[in-house]
C-alpha atoms as a PDB file:
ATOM      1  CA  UNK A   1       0.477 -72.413 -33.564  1.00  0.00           C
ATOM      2  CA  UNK A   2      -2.797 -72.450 -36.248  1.00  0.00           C
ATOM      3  CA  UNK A   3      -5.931 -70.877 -35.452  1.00  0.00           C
ATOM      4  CA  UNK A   4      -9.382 -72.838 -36.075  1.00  0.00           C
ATOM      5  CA  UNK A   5      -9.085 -74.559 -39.151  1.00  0.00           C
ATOM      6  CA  UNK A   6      -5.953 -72.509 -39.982  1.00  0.00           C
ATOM      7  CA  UNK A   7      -2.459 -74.003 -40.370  1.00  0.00           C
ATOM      8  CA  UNK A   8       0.797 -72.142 -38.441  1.00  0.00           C
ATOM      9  CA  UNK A   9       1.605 -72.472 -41.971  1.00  0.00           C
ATOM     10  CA  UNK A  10      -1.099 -70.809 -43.334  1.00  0.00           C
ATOM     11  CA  UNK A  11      -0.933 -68.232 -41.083  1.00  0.00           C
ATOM     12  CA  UNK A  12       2.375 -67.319 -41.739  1.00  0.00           C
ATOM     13  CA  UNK A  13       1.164 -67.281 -45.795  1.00  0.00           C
ATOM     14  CA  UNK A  14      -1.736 -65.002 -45.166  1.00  0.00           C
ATOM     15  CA  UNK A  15       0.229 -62.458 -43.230  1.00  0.00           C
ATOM     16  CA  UNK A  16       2.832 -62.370 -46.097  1.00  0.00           C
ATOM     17  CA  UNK A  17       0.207 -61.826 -48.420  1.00  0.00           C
ATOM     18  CA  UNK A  18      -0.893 -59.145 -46.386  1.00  0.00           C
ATOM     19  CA  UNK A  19       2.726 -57.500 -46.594  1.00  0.00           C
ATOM     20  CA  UNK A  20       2.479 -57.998 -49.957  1.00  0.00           C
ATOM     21  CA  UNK A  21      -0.494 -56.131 -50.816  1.00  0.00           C
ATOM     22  CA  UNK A  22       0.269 -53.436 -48.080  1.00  0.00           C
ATOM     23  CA  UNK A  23       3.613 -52.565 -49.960  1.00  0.00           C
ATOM     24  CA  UNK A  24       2.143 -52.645 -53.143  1.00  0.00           C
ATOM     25  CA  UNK A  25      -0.547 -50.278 -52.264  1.00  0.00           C
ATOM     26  CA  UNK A  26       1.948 -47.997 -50.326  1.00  0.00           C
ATOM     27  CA  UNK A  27       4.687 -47.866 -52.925  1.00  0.00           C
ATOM     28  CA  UNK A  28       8.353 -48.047 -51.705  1.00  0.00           C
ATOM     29  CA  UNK A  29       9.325 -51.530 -51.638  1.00  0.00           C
ATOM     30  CA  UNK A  30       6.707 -52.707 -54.216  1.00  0.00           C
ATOM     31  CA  UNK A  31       8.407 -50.790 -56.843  1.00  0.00           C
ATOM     32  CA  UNK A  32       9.807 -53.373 -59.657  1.00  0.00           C
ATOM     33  CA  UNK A  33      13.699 -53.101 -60.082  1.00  0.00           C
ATOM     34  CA  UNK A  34      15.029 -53.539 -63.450  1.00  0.00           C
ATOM     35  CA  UNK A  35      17.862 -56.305 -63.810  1.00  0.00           C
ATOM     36  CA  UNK A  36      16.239 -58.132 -60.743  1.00  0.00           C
ATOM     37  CA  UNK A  37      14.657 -60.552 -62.764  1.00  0.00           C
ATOM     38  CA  UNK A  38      16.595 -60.564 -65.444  1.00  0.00           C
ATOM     39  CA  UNK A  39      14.315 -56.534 -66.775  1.00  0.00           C
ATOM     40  CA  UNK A  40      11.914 -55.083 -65.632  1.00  0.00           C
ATOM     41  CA  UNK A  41       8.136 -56.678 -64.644  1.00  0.00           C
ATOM     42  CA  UNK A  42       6.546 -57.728 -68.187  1.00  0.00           C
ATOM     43  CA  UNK A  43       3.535 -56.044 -69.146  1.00  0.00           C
ATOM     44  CA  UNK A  44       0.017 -57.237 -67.132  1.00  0.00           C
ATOM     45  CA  UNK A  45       2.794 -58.657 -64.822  1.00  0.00           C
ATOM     46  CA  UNK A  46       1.825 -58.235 -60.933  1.00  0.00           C
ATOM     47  CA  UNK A  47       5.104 -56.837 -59.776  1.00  0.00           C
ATOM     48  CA  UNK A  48       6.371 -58.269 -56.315  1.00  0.00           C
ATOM     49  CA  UNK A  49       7.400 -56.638 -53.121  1.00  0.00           C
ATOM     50  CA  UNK A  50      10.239 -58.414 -52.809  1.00  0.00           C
ATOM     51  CA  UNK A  51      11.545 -57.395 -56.615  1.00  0.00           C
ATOM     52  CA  UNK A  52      11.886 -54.208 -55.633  1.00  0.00           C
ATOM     53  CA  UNK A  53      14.527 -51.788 -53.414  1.00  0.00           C
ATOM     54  CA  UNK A  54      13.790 -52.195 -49.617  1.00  0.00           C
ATOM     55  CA  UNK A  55      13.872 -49.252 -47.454  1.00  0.00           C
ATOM     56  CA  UNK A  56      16.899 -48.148 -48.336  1.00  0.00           C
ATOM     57  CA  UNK A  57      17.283 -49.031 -51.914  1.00  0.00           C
ATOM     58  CA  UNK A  58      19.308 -52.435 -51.118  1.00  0.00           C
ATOM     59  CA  UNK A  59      22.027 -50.330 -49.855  1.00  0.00           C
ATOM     60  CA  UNK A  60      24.598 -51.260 -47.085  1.00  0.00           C
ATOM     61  CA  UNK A  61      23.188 -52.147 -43.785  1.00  0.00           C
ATOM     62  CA  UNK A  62      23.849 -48.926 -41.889  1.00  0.00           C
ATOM     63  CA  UNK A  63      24.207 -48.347 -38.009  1.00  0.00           C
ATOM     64  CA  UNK A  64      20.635 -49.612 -36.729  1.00  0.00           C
ATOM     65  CA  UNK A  65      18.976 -46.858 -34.199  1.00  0.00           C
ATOM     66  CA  UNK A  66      17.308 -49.735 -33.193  1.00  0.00           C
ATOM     67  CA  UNK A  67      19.941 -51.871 -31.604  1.00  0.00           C
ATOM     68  CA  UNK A  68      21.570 -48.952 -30.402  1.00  0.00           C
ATOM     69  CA  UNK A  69      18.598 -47.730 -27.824  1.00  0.00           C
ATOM     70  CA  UNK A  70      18.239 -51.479 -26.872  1.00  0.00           C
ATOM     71  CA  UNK A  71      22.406 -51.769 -26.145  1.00  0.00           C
ATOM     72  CA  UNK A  72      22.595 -54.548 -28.759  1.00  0.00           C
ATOM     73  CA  UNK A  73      25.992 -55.258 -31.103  1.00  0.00           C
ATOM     74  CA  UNK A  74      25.776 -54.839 -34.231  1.00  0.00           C
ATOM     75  CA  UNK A  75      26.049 -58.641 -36.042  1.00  0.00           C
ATOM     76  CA  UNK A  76      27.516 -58.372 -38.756  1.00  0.00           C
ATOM     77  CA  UNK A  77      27.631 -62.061 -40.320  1.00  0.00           C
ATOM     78  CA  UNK A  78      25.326 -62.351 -42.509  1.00  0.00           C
ATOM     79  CA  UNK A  79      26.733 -63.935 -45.708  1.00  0.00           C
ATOM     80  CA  UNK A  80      23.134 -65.242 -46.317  1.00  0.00           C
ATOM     81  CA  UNK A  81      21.901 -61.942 -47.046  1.00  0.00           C
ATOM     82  CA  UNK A  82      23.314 -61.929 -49.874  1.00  0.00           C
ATOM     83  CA  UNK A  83      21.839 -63.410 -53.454  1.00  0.00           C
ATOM     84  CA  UNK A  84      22.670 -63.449 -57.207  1.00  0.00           C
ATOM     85  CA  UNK A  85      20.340 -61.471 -59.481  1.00  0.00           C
ATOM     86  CA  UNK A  86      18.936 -64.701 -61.037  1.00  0.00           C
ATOM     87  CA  UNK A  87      15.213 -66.385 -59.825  1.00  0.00           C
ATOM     88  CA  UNK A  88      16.768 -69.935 -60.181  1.00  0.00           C
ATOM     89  CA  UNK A  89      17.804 -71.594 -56.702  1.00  0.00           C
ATOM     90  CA  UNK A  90      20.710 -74.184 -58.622  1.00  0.00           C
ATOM     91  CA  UNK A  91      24.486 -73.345 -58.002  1.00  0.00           C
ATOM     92  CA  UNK A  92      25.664 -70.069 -58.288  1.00  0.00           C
ATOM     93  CA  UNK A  93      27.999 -70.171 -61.539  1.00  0.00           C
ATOM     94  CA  UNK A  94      31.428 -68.413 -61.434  1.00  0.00           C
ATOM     95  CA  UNK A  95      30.228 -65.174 -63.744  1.00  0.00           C
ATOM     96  CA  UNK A  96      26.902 -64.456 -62.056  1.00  0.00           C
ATOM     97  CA  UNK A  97      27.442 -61.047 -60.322  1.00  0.00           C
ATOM     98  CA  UNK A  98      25.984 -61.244 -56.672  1.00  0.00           C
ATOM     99  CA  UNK A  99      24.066 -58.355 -54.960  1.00  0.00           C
ATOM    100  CA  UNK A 100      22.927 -57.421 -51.308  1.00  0.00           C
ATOM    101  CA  UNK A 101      18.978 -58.005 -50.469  1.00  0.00           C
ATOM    102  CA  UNK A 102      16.786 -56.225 -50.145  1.00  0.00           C
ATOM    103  CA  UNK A 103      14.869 -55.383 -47.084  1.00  0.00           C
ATOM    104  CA  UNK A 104      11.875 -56.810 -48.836  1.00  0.00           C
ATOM    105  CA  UNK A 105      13.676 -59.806 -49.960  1.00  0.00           C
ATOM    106  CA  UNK A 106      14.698 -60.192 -46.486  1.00  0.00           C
ATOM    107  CA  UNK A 107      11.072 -59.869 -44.854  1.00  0.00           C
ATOM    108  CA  UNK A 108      10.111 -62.650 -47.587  1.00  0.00           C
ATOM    109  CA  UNK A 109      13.132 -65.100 -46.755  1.00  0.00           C
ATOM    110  CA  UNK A 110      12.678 -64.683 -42.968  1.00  0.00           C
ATOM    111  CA  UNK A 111       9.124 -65.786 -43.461  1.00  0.00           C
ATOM    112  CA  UNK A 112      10.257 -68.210 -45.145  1.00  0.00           C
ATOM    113  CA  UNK A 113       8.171 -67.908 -48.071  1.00  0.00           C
ATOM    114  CA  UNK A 114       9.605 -69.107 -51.525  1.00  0.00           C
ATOM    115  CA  UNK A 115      10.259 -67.704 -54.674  1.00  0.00           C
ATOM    116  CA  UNK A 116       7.698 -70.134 -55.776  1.00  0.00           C
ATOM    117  CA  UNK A 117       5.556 -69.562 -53.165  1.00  0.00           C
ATOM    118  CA  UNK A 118       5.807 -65.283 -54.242  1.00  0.00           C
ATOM    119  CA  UNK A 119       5.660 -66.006 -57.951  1.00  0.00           C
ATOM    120  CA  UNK A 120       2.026 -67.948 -57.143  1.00  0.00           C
ATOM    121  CA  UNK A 121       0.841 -65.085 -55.234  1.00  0.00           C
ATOM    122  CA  UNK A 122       1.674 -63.180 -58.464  1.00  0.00           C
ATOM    123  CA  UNK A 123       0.016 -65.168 -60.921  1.00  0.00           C
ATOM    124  CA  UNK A 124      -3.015 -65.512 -58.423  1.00  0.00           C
ATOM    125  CA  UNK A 125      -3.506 -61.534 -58.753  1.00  0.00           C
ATOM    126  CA  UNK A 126      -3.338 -62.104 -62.309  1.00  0.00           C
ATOM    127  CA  UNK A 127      -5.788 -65.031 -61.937  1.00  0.00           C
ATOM    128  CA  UNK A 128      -3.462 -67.152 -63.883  1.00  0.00           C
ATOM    129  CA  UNK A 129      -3.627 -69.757 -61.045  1.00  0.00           C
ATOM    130  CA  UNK A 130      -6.371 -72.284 -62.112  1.00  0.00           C
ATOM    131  CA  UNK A 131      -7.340 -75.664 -60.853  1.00  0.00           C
ATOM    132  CA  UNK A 132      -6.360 -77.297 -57.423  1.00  0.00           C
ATOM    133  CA  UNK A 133      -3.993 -74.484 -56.588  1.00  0.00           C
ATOM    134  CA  UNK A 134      -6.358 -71.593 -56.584  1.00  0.00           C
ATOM    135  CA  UNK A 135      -9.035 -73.885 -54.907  1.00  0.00           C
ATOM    136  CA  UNK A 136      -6.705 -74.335 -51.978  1.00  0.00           C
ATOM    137  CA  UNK A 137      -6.052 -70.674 -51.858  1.00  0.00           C
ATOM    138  CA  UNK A 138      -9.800 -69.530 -52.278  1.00  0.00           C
ATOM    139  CA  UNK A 139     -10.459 -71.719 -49.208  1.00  0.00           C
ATOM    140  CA  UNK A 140      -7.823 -70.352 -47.340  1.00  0.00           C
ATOM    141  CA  UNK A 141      -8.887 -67.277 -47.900  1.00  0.00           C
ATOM    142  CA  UNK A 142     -12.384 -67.964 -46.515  1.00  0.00           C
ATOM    143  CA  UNK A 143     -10.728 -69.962 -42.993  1.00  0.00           C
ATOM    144  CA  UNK A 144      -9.254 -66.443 -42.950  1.00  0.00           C
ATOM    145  CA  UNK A 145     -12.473 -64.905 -42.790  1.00  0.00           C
ATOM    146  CA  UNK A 146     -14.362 -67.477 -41.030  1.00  0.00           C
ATOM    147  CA  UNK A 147     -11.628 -67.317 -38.053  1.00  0.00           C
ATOM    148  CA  UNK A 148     -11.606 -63.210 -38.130  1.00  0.00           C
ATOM    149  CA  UNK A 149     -15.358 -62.962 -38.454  1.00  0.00           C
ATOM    150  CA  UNK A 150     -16.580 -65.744 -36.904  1.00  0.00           C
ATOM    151  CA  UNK A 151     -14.261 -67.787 -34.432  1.00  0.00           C
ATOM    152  CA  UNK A 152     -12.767 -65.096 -32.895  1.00  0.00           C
ATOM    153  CA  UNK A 153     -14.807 -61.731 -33.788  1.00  0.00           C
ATOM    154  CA  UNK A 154     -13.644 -57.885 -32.185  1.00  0.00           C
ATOM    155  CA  UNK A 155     -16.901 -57.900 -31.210  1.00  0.00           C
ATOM    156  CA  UNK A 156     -19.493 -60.210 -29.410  1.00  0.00           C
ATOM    157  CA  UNK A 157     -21.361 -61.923 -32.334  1.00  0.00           C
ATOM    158  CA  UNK A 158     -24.519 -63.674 -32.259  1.00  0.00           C
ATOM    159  CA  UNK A 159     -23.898 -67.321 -34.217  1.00  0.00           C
ATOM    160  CA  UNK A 160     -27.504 -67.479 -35.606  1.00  0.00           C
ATOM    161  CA  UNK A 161     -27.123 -63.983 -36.944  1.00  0.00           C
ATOM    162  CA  UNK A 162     -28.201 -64.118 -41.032  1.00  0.00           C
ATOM    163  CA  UNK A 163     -25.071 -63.235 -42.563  1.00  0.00           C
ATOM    164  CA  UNK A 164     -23.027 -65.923 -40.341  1.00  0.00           C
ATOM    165  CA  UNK A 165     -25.685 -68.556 -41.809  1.00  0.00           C
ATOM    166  CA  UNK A 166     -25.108 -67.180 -44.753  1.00  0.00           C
ATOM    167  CA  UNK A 167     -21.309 -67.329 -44.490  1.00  0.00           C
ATOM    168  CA  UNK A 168     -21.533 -70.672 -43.417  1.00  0.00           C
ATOM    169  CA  UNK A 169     -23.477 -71.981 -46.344  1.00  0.00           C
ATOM    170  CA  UNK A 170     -21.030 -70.389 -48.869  1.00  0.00           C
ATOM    171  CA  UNK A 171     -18.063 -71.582 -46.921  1.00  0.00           C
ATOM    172  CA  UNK A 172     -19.207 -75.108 -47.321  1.00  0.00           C
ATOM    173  CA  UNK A 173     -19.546 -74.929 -50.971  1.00  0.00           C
ATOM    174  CA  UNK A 174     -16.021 -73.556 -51.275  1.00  0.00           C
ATOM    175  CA  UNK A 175     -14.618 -76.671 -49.572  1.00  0.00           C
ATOM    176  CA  UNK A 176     -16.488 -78.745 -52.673  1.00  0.00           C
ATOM    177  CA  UNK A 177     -14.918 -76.318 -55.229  1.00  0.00           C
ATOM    178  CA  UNK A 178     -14.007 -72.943 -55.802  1.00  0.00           C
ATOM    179  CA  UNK A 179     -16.842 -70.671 -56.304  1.00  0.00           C
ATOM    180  CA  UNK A 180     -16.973 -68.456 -59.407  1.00  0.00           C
ATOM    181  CA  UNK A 181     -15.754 -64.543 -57.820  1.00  0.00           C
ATOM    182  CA  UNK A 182     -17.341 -63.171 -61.144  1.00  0.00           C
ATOM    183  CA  UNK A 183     -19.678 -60.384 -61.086  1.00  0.00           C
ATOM    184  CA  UNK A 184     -22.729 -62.422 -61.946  1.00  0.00           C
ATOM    185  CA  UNK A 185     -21.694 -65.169 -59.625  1.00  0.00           C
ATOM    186  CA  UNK A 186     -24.457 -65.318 -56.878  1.00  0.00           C
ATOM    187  CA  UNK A 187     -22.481 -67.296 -54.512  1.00  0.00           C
ATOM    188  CA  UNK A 188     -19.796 -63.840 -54.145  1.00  0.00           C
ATOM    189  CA  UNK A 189     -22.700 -62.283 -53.884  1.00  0.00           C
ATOM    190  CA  UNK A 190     -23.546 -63.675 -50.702  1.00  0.00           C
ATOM    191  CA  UNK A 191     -20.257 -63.745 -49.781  1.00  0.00           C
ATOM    192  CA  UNK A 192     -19.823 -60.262 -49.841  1.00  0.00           C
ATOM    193  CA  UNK A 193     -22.737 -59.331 -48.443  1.00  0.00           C
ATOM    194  CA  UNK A 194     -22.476 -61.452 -45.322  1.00  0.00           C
ATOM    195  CA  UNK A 195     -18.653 -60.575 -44.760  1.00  0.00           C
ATOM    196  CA  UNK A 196     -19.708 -56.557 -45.240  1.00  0.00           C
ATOM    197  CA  UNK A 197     -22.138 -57.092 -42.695  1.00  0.00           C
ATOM    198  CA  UNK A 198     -19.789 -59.139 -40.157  1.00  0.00           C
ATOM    199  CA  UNK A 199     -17.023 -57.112 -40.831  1.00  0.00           C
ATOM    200  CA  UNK A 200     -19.087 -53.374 -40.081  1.00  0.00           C
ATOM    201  CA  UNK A 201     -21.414 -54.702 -37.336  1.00  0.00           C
ATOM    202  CA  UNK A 202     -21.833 -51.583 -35.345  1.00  0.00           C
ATOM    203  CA  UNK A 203     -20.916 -51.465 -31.671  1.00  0.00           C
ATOM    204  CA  UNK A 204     -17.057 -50.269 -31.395  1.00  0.00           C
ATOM    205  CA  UNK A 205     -18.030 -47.032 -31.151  1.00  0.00           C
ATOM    206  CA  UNK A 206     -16.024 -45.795 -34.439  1.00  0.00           C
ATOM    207  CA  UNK A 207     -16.319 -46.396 -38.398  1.00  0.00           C
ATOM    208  CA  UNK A 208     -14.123 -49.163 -38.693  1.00  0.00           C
ATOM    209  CA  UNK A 209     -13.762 -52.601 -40.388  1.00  0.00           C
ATOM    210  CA  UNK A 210     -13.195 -55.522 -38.000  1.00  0.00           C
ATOM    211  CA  UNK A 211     -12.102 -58.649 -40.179  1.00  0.00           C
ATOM    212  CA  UNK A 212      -8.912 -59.749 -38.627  1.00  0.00           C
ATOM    213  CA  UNK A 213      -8.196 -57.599 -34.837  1.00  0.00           C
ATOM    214  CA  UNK A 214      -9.819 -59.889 -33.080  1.00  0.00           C
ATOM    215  CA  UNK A 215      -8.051 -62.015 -30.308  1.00  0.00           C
ATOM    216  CA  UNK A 216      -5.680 -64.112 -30.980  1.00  0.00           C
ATOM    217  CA  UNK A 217      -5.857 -63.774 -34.465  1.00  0.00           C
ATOM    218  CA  UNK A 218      -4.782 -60.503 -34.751  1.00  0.00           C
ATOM    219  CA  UNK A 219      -1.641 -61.329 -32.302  1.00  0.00           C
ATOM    220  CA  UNK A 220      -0.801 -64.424 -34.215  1.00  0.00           C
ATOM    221  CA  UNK A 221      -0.298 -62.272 -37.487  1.00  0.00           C
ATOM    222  CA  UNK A 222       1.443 -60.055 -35.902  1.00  0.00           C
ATOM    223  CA  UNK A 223       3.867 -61.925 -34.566  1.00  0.00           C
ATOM    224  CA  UNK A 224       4.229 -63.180 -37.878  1.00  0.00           C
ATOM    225  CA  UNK A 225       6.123 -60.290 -38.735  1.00  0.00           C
ATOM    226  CA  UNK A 226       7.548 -59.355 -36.039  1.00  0.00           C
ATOM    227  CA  UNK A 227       9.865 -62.752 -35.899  1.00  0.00           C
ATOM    228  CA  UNK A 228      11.147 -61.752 -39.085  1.00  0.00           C
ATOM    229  CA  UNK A 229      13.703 -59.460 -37.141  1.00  0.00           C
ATOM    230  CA  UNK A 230      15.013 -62.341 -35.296  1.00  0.00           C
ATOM    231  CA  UNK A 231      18.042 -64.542 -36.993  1.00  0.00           C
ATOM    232  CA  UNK A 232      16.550 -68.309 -37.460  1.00  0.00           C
ATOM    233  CA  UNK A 233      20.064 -69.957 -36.550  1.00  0.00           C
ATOM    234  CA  UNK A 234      20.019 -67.694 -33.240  1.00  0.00           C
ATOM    235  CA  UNK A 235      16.904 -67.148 -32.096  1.00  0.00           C
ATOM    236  CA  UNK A 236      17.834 -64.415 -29.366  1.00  0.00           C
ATOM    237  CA  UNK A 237      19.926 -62.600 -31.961  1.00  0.00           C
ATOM    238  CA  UNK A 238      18.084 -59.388 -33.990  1.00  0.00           C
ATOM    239  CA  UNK A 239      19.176 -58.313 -37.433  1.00  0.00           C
ATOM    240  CA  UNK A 240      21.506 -55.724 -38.455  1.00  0.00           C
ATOM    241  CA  UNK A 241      18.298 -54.724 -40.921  1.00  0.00           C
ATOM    242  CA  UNK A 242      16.285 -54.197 -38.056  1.00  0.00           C
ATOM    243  CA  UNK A 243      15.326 -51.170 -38.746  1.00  0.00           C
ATOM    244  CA  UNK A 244      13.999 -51.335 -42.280  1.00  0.00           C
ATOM    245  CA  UNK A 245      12.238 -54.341 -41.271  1.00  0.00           C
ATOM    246  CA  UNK A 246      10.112 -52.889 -38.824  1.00  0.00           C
ATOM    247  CA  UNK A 247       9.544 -49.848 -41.070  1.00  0.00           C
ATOM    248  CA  UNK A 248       8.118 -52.666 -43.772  1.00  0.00           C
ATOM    249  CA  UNK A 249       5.813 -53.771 -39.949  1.00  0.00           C
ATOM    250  CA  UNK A 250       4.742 -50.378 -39.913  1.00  0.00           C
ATOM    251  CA  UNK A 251       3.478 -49.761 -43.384  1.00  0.00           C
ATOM    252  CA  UNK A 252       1.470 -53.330 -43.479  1.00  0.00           C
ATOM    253  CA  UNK A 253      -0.334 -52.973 -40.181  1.00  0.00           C
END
């Protein structure tokens, strides 16, 4: 289910994007891979997660650890796992040389989360998305906040406290139109300063960021990834790649 003004949808986006930027900041599976896309990332290009070798390189599912503690059989079906090397979804043609995916590709196709969907969070980094797209992504971003700082906080929040007024007044003009995130841009500004002060209130008792571990936000992200180890056609069935999947889990939460 959604959350506040947030879609299950959008939900499901935002924690991909969060996987995203988690295994590009970590390495591994953010690495680009040469002949994936036809060479390697072009240059200013914002390489993907899901271009890259998964956990284990894109190699043959081996024995999962996993499934063996838990007493499960391995499943080994899984034709759908496999992909050819080109970005286009039309028929496969005859000559096109076909290759396991990744665990990364995996993690983006059980989220189900296009390739157009990944190549616009791409050109987004790059702000090369302009127009109605990026407006709709700008405000999702800020139902993001406004349900992890706001709805449903870590901790208790007062709702005539400055910065939420503040918050408030800069999340209305962001439904109108996206707001200008340059440096000069007094609108960020405010943005930044309320969210910094939401997002660091003191009172947890450590120096830590709350934006998003607040209940049941944080659970509903979660779970976002954690269904990804589940087989869609058989819902009570885990994947072979269970283990790299949940090593991908590890490294974005």
């Amino acid at each position: 289910g959604g959350i506040g003004a947030l879609g299950s949808v959008e939900l499901r986006e935002t924690a991909y994007e969060i996987f995203f930027m988690s295994c590009r900041s970590s390495g591994g599976a953010a690495a680009s891979s040469p002949g994936t896309r036809g060479g390697g990332a072009s240059e200013g290009e914002v390489s993907s997660p899901v271009a890259g070798a998964g956990a284990r390189g894109g190699s043959a599912v081996m024995s999962s650890k996993v499934k063996k503690a838990l007493g499960l059989k391995p499943r080994r079906s899984a034709p759908t796992m496999v992909r050819t090397s080109s970005q286009n979804s039309g028929p496969v043609s005859p000559g096109r040389t076909r290759r396991p995916m990744t665990s990364a590709e995996i993690m983006r196709q059980q989220m189900r989360v296009t390739e157009q969907s990944d190549a616009r969070l791409r050109r987004t980094l790059m702000r090369a998305v302009v127009g109605q797209e990026y407006h709709q992504w700008q405000f999702r971003q800020i139902k993001l906040l406004e349900a992890g700082l706001l709805l449903h906080p870590s901790l208790p929040l007062d709702r005539l406290h400055a910065a939420v007024l503040r918050f408030r007044e800069v999340m209305r003009a962001t439904e109108i139109r996206a707001i200008d995130t340059g440096k000069g841009s007094d609108a960020m500004r405010v943005l930044t300063n309320a969210v910094h002060a939401l997002a660091w209130r003191p009172g947890s008792g450590s120096d830590a960021c709350h934006w998003a571990d607040g209940y049941p936000l944080n659970v509903l992200l979660y779970v976002s990834l954690l269904q990804t180890v589940f087989d869609h056609r058989e819902p009570t069935v885990v994947l072979d790649e269970v283990d790299e999947l949940l090593e991908l889990i590890k490294k974005t939460w």
